[in-house]
PDB file of N, CA and C in Angstrom:
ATOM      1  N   UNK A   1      32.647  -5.203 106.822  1.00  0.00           N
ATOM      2  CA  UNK A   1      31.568  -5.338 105.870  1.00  0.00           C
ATOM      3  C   UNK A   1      31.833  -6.598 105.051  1.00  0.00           C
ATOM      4  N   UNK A   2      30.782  -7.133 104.971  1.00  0.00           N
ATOM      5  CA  UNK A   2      30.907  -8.758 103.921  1.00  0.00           C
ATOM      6  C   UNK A   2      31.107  -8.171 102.549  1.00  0.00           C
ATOM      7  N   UNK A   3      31.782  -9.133 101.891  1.00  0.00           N
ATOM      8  CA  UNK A   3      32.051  -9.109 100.210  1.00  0.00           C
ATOM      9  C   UNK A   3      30.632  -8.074  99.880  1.00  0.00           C
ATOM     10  N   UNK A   4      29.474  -9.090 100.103  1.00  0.00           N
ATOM     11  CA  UNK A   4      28.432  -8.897  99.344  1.00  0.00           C
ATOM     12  C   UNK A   4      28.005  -7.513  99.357  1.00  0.00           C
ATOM     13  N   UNK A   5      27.920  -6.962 100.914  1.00  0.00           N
ATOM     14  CA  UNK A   5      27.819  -5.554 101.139  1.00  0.00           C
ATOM     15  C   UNK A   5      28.885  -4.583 100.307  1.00  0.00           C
ATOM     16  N   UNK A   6      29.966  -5.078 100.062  1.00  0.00           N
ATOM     17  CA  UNK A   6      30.849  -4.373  99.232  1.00  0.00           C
ATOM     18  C   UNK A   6      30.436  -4.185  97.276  1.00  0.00           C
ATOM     19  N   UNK A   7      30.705  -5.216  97.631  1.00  0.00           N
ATOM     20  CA  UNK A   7      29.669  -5.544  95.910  1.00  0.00           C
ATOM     21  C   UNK A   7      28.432  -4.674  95.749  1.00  0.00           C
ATOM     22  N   UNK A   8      27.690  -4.616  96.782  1.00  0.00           N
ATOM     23  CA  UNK A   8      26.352  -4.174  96.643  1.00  0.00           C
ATOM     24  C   UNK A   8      26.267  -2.383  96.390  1.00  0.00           C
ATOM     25  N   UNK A   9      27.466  -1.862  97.092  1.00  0.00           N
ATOM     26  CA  UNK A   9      28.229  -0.626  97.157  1.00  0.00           C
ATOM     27  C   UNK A   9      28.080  -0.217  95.890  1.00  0.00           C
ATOM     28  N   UNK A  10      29.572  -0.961  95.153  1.00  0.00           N
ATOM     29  CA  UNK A  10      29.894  -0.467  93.994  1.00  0.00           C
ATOM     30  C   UNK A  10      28.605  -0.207  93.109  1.00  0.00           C
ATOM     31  N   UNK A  11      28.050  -1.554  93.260  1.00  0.00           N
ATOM     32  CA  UNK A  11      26.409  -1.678  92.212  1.00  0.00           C
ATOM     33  C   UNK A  11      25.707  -0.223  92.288  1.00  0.00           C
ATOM     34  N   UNK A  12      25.342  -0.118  93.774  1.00  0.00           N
ATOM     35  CA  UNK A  12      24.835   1.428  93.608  1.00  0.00           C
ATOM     36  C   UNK A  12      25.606   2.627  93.227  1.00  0.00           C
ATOM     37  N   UNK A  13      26.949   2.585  93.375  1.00  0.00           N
ATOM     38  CA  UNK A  13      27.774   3.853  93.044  1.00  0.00           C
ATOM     39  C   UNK A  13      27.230   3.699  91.300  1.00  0.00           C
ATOM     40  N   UNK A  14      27.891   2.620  90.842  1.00  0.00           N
ATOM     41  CA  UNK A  14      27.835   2.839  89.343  1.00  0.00           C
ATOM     42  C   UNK A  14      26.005   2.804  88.589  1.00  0.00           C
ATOM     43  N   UNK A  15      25.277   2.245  89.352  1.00  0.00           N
ATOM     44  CA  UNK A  15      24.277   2.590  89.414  1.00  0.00           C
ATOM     45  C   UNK A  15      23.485   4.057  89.356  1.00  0.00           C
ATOM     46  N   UNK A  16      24.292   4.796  89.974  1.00  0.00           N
ATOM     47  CA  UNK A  16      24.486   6.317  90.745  1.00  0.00           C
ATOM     48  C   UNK A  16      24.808   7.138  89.069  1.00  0.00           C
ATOM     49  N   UNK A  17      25.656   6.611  88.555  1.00  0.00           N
ATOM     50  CA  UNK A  17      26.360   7.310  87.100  1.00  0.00           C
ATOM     51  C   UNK A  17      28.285   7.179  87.767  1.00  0.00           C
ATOM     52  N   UNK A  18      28.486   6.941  88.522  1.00  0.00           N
ATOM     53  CA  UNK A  18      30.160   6.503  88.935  1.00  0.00           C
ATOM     54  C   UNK A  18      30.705   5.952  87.560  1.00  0.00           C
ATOM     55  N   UNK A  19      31.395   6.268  86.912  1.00  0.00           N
ATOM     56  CA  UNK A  19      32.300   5.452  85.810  1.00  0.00           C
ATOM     57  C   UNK A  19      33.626   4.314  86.396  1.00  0.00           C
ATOM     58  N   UNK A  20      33.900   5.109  87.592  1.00  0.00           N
ATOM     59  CA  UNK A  20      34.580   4.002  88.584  1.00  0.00           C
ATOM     60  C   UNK A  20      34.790   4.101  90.538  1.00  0.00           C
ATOM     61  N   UNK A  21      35.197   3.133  90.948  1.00  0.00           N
ATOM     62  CA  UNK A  21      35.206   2.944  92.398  1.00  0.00           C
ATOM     63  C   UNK A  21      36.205   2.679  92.841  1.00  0.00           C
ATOM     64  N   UNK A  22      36.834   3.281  93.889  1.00  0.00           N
ATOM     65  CA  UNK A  22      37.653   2.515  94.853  1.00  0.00           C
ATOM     66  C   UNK A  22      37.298   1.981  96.148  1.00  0.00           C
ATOM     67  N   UNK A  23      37.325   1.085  96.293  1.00  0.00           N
ATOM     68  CA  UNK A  23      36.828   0.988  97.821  1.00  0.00           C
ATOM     69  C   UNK A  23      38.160  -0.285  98.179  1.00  0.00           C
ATOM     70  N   UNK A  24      37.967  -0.412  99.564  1.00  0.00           N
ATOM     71  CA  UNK A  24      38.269  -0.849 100.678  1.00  0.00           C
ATOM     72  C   UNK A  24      38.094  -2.103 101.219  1.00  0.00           C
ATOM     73  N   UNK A  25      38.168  -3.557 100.930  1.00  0.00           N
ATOM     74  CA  UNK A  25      38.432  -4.736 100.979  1.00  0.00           C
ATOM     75  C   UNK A  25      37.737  -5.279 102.312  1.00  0.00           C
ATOM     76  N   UNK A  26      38.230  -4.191 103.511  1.00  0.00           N
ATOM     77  CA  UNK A  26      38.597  -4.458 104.883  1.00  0.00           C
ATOM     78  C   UNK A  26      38.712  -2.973 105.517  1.00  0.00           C
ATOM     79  N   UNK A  27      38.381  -2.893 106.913  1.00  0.00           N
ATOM     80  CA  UNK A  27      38.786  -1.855 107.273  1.00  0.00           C
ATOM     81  C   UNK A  27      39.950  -1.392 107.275  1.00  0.00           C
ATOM     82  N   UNK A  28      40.437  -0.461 107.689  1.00  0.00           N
ATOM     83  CA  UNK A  28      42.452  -0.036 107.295  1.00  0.00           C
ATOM     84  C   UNK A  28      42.241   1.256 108.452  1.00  0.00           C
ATOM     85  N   UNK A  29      42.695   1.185 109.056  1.00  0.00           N
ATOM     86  CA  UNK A  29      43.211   2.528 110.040  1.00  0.00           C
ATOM     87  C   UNK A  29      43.440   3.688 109.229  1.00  0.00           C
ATOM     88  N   UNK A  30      42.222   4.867 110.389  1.00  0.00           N
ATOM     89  CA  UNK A  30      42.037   5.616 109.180  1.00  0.00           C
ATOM     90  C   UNK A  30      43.453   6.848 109.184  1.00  0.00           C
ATOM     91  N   UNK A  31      44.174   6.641 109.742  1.00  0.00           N
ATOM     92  CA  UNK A  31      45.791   7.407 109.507  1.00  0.00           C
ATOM     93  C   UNK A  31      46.460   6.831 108.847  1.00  0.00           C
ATOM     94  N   UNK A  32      46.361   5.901 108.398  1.00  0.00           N
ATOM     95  CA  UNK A  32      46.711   5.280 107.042  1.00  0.00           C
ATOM     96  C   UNK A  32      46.115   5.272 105.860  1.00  0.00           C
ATOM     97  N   UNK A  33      44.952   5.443 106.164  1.00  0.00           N
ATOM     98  CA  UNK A  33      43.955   5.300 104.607  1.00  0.00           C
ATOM     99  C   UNK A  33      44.104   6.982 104.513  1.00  0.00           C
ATOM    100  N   UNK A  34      44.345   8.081 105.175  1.00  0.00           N
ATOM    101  CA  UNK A  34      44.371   8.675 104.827  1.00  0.00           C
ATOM    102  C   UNK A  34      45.915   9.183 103.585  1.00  0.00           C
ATOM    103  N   UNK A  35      46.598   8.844 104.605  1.00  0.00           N
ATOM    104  CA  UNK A  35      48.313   8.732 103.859  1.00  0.00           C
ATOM    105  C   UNK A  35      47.715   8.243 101.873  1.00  0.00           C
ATOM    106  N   UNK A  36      47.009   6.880 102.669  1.00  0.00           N
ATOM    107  CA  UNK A  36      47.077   6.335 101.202  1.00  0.00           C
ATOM    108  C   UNK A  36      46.155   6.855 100.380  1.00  0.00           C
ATOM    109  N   UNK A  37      45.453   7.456 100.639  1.00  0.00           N
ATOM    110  CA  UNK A  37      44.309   8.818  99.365  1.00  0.00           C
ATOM    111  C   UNK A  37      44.769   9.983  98.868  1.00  0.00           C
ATOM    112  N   UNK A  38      45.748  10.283  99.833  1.00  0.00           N
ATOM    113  CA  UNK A  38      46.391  11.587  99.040  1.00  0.00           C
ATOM    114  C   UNK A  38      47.534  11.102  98.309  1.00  0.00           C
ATOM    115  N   UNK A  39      48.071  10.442  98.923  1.00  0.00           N
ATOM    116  CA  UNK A  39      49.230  10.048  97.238  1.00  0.00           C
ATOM    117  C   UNK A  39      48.516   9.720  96.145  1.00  0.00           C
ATOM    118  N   UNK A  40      47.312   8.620  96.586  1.00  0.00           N
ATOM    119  CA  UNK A  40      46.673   8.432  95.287  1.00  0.00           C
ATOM    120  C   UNK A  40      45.881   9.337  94.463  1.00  0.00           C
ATOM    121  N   UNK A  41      45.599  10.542  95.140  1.00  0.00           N
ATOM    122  CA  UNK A  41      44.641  12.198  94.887  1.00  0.00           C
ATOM    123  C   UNK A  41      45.849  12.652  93.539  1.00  0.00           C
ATOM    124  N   UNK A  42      47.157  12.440  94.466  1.00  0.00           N
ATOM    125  CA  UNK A  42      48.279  13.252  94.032  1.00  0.00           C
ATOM    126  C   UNK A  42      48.493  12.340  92.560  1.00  0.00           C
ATOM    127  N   UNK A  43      48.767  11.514  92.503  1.00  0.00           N
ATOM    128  CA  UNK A  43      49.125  10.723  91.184  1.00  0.00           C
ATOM    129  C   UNK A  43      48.003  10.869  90.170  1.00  0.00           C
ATOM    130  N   UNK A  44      46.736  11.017  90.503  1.00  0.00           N
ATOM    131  CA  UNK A  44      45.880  11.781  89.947  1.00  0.00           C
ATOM    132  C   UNK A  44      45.590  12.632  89.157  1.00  0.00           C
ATOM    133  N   UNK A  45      46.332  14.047  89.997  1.00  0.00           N
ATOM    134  CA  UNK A  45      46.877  15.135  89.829  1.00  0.00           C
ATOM    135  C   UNK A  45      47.537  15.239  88.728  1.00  0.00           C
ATOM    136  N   UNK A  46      48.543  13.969  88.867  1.00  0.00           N
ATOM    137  CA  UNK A  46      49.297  14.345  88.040  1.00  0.00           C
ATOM    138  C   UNK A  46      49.089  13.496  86.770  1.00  0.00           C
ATOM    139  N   UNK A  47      47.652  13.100  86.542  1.00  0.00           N
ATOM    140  CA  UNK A  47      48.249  12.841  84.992  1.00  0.00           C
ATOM    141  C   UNK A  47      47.766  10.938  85.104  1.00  0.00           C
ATOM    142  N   UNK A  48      47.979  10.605  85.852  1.00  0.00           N
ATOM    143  CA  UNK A  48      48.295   8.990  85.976  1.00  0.00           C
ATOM    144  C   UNK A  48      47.021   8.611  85.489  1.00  0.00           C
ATOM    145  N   UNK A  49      46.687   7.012  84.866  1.00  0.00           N
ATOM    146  CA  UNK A  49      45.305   6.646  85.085  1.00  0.00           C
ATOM    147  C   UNK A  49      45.497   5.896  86.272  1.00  0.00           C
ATOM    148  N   UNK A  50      44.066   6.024  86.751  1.00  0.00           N
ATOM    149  CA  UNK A  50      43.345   5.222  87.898  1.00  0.00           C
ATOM    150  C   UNK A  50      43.978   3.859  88.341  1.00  0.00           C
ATOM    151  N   UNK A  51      45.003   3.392  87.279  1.00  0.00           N
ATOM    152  CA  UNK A  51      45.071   1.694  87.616  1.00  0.00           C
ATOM    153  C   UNK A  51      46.696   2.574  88.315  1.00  0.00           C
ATOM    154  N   UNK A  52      47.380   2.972  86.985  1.00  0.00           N
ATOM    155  CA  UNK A  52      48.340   3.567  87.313  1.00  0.00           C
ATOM    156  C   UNK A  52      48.506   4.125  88.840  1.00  0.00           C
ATOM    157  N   UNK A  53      47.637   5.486  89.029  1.00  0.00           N
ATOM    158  CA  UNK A  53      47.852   5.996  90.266  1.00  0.00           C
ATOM    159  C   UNK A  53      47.671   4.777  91.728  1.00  0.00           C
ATOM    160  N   UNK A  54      46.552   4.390  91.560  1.00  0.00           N
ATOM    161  CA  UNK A  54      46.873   3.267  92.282  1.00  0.00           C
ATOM    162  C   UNK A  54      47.893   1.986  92.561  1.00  0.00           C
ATOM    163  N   UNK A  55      48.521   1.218  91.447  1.00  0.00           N
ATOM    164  CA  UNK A  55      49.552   0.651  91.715  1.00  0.00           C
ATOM    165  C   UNK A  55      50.972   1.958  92.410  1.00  0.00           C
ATOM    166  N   UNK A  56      51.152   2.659  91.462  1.00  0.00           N
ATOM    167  CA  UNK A  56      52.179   3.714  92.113  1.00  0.00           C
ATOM    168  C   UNK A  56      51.855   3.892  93.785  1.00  0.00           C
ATOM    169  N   UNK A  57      50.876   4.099  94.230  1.00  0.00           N
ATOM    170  CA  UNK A  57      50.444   4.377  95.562  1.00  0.00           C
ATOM    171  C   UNK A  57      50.777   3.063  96.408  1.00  0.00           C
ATOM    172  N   UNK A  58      50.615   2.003  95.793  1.00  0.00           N
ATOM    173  CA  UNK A  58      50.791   1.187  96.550  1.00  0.00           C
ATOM    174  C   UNK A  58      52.446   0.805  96.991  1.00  0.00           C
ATOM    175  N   UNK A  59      52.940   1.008  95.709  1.00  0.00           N
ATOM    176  CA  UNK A  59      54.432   0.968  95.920  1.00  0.00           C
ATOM    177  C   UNK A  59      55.081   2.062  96.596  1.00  0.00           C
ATOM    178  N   UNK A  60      54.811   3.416  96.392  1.00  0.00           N
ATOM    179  CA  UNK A  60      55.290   4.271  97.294  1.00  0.00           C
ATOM    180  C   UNK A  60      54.662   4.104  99.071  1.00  0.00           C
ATOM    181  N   UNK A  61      53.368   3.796  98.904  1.00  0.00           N
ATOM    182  CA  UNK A  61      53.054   3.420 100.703  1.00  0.00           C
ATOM    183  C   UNK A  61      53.866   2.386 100.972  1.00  0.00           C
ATOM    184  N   UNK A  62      54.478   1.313 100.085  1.00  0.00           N
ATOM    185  CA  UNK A  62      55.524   0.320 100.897  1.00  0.00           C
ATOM    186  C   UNK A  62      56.589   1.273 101.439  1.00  0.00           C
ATOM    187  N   UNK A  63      56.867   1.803 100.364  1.00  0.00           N
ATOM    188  CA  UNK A  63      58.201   2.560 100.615  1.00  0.00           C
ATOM    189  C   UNK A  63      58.231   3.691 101.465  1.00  0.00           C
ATOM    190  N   UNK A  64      57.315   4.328 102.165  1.00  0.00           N
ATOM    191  CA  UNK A  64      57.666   5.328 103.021  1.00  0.00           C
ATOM    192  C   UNK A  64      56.512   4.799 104.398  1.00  0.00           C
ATOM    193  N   UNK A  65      55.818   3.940 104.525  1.00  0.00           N
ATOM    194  CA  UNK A  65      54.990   4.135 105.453  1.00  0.00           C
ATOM    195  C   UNK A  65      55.183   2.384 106.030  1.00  0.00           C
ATOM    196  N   UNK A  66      54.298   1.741 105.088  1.00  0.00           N
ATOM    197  CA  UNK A  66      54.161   0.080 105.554  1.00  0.00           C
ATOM    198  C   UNK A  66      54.205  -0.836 104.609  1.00  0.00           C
ATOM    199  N   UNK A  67      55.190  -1.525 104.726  1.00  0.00           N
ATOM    200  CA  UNK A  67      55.206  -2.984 103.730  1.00  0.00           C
ATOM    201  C   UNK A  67      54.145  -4.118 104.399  1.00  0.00           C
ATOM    202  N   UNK A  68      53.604  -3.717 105.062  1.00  0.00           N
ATOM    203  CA  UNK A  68      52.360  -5.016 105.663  1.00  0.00           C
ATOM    204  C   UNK A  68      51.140  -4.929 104.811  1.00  0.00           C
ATOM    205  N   UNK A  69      51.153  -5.760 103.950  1.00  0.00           N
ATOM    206  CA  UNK A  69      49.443  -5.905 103.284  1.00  0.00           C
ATOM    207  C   UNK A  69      48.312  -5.701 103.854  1.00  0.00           C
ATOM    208  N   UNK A  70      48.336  -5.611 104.774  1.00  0.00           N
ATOM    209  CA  UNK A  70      47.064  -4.999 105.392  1.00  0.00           C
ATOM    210  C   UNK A  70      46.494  -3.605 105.298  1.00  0.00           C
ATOM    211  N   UNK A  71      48.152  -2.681 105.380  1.00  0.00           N
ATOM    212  CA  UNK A  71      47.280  -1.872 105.022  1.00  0.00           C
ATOM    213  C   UNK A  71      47.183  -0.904 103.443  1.00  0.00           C
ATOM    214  N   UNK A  72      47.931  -1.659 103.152  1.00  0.00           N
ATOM    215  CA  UNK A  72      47.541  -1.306 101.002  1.00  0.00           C
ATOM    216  C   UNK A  72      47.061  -2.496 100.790  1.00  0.00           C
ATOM    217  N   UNK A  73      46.484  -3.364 100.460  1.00  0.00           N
ATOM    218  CA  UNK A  73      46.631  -4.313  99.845  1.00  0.00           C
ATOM    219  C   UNK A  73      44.916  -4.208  99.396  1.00  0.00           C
ATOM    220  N   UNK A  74      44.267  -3.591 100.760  1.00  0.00           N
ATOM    221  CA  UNK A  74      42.723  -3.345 101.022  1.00  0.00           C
ATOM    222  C   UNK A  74      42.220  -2.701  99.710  1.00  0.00           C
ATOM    223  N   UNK A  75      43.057  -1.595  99.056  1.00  0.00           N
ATOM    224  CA  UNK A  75      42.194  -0.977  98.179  1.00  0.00           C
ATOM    225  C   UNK A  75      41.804  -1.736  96.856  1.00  0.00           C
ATOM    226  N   UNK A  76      40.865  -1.733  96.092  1.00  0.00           N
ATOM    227  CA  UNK A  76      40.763  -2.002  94.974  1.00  0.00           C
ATOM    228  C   UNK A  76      39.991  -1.167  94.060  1.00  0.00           C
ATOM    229  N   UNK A  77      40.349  -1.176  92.659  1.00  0.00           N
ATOM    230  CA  UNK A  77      39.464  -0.011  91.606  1.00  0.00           C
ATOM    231  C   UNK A  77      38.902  -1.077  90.514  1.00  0.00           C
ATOM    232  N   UNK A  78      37.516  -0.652  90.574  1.00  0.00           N
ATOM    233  CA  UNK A  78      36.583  -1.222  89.426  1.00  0.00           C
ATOM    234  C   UNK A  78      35.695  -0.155  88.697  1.00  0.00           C
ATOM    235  N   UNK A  79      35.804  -0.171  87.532  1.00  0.00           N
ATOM    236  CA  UNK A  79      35.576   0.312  86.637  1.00  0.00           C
ATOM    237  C   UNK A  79      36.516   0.896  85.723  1.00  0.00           C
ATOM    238  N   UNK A  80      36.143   2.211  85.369  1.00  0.00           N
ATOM    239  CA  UNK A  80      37.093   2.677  84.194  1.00  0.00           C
ATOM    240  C   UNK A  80      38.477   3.270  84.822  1.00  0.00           C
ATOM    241  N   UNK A  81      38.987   3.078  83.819  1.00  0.00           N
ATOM    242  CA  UNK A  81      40.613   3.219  84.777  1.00  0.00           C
ATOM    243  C   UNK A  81      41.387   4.416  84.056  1.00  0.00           C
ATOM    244  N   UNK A  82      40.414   5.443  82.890  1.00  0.00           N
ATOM    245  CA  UNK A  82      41.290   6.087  82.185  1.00  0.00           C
ATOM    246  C   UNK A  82      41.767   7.027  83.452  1.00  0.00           C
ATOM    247  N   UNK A  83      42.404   8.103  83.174  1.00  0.00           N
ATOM    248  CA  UNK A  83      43.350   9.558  83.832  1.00  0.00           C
ATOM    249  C   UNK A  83      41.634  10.243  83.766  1.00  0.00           C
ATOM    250  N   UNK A  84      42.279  10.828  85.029  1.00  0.00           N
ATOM    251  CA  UNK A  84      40.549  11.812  85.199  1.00  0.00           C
ATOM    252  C   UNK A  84      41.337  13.184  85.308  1.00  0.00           C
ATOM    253  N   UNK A  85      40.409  14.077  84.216  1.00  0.00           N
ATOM    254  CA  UNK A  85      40.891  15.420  83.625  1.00  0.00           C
ATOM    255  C   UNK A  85      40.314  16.281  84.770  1.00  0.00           C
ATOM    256  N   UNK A  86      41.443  17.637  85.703  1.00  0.00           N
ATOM    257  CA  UNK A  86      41.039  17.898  86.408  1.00  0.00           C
ATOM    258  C   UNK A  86      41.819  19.177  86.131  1.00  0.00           C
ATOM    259  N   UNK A  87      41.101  19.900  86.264  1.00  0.00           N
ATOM    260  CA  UNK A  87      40.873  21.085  85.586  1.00  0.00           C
ATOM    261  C   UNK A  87      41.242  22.157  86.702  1.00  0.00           C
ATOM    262  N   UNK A  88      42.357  23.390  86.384  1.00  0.00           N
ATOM    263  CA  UNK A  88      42.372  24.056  87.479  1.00  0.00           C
ATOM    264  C   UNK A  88      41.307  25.336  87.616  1.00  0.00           C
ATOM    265  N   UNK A  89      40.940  25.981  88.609  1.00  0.00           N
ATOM    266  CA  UNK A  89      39.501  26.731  88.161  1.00  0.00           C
ATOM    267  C   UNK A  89      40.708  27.849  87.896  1.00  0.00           C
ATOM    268  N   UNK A  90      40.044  28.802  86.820  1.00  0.00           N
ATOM    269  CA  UNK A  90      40.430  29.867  85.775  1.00  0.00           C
ATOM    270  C   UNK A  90      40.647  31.087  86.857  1.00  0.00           C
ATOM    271  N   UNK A  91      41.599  32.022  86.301  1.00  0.00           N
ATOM    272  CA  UNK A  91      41.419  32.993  86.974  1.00  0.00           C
ATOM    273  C   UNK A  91      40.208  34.026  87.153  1.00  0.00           C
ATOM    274  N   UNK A  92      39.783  34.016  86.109  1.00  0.00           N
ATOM    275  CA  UNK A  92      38.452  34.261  86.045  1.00  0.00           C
ATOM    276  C   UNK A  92      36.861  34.352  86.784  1.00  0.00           C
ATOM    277  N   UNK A  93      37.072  33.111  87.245  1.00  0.00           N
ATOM    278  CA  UNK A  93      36.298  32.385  88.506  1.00  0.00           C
ATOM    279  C   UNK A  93      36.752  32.790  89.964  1.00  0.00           C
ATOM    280  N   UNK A  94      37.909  32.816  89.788  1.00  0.00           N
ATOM    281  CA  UNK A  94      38.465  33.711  91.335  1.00  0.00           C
ATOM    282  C   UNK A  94      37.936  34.851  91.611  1.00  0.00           C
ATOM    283  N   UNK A  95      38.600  35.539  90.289  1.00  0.00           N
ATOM    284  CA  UNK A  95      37.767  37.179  90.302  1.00  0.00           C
ATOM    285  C   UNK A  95      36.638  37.240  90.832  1.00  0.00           C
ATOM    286  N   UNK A  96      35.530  36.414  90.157  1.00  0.00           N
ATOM    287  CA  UNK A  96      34.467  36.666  90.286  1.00  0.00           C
ATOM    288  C   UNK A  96      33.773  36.150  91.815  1.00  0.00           C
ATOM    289  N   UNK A  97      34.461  34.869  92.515  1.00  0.00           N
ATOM    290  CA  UNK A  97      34.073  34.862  94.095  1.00  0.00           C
ATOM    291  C   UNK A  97      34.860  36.116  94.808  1.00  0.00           C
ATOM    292  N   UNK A  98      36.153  36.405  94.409  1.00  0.00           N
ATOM    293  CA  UNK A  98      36.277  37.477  95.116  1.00  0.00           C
ATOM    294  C   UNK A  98      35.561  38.816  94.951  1.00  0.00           C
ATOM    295  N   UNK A  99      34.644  39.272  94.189  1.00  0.00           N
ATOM    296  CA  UNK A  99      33.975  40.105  93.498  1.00  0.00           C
ATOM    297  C   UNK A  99      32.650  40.024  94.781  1.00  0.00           C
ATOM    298  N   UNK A 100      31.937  39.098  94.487  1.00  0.00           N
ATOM    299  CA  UNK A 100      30.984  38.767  95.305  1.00  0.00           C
ATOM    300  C   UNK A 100      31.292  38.344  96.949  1.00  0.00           C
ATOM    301  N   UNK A 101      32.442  37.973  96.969  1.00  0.00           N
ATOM    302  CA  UNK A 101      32.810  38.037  98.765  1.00  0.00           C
ATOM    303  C   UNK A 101      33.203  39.561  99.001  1.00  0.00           C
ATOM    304  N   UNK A 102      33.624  40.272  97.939  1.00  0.00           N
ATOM    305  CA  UNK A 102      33.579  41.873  98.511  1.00  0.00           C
ATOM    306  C   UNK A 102      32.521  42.471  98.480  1.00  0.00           C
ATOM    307  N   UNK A 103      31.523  42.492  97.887  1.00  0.00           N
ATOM    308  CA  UNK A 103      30.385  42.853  97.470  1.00  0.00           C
ATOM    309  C   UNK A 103      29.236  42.097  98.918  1.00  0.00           C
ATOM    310  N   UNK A 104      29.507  41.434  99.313  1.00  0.00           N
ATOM    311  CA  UNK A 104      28.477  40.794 100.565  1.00  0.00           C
ATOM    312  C   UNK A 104      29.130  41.681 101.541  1.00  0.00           C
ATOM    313  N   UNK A 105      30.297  42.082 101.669  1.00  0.00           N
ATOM    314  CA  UNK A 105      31.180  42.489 103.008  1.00  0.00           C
ATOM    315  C   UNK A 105      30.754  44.013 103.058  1.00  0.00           C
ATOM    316  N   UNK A 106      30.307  44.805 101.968  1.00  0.00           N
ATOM    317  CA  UNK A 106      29.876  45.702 101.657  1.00  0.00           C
ATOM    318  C   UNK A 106      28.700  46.064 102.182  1.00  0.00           C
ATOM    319  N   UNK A 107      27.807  45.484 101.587  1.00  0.00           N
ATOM    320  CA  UNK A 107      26.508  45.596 101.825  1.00  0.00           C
ATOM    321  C   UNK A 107      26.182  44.847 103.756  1.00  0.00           C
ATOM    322  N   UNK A 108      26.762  43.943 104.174  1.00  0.00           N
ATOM    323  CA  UNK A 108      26.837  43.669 105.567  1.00  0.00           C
ATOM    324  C   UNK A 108      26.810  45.072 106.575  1.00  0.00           C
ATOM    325  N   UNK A 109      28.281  45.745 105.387  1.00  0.00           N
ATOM    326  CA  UNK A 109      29.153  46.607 106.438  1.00  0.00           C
ATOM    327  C   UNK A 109      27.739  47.641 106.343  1.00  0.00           C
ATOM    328  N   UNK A 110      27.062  48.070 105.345  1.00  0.00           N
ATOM    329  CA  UNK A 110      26.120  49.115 104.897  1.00  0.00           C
ATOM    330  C   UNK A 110      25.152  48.436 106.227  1.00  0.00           C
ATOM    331  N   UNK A 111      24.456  47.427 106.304  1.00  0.00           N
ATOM    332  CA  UNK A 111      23.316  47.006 107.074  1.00  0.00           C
ATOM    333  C   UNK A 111      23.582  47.196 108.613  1.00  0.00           C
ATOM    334  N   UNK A 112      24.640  46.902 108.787  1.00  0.00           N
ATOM    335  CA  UNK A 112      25.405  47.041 110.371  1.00  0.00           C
ATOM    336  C   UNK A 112      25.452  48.426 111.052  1.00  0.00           C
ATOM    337  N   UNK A 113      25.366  49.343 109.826  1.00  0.00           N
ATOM    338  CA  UNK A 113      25.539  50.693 110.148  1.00  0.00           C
ATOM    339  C   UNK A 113      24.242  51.105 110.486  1.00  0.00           C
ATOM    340  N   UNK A 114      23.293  50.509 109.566  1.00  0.00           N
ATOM    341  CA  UNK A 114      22.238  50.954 109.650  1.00  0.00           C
ATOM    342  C   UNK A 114      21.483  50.894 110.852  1.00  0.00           C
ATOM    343  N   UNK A 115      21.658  49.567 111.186  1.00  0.00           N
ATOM    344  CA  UNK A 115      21.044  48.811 112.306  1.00  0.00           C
ATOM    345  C   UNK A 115      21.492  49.571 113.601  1.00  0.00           C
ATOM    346  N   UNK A 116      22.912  49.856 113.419  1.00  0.00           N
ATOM    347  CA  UNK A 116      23.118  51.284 115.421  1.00  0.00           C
ATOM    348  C   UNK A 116      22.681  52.447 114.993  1.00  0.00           C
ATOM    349  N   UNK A 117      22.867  52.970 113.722  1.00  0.00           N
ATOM    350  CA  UNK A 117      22.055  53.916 113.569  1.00  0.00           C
ATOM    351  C   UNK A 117      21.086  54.361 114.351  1.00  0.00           C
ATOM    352  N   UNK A 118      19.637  52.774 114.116  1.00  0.00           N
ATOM    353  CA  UNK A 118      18.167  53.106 114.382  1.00  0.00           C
ATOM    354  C   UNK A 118      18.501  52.437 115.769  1.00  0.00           C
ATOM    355  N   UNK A 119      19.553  51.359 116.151  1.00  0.00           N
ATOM    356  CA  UNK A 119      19.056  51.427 117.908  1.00  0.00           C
ATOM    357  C   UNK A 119      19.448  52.539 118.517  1.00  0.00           C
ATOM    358  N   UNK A 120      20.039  53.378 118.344  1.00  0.00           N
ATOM    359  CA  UNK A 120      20.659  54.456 119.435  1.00  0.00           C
ATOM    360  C   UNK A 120      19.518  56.108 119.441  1.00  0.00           C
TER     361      UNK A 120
END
């Protein structure tokens, strides 16, 4: 993809309401770009800002995967770079899909019955 198409990207992401972007310079093999999203997911995780998790990512992909710029070197982040607050869902919220995934399994199991019931 040309610069411009890249540029044109971000424009619509933040356009979109995006506060920020990462994208991709160049293509990168995607068994590598994958390696390199979850460390950067993970630094995330933990707390880092955006500029942060990303430089860290880049230095740990030297260090366990590839020192060739090609394939870190591709990413870049524009926009806001604070720590993105990520929230673990409550126990609360569990309850309640598990509530309703028992409650469908129920009423299935009720309809299933019903249904050989009236074919037989």
């Amino acid at each position: 993809m040309k610069l411009e198409g890249i540029i044109g990207m971000q424009k619509a992401f933040f356009d979109a309401g995006s506060k920020s972007v990462l994208v991709s310079l160049w293509d990168v093999n995607d068994k590598y770009t994958s390696f390199f999203m979850k460390d950067f997911y993970t630094h995330l995780a933990n707390g880092k800002s955006k500029t942060e998790a990303l430089r860290q990512t880049k230095l740990d992909f030297i260090k366990n995967y590839s020192a060739n710029p090609y394939y870190w070197s591709a990413f870049v982040l524009s926009g806001n770079s604070s720590p993105i607050n990520i929230e673990q869902a409550s126990p609360v919220s569990i309850v309640n899909v598990l509530t309703i995934l028992l409650l469908a399994s129920i009423i299935y199991f009720i309809f299933s019955r019903i249904r050989s019931r009236k074919s037989r």
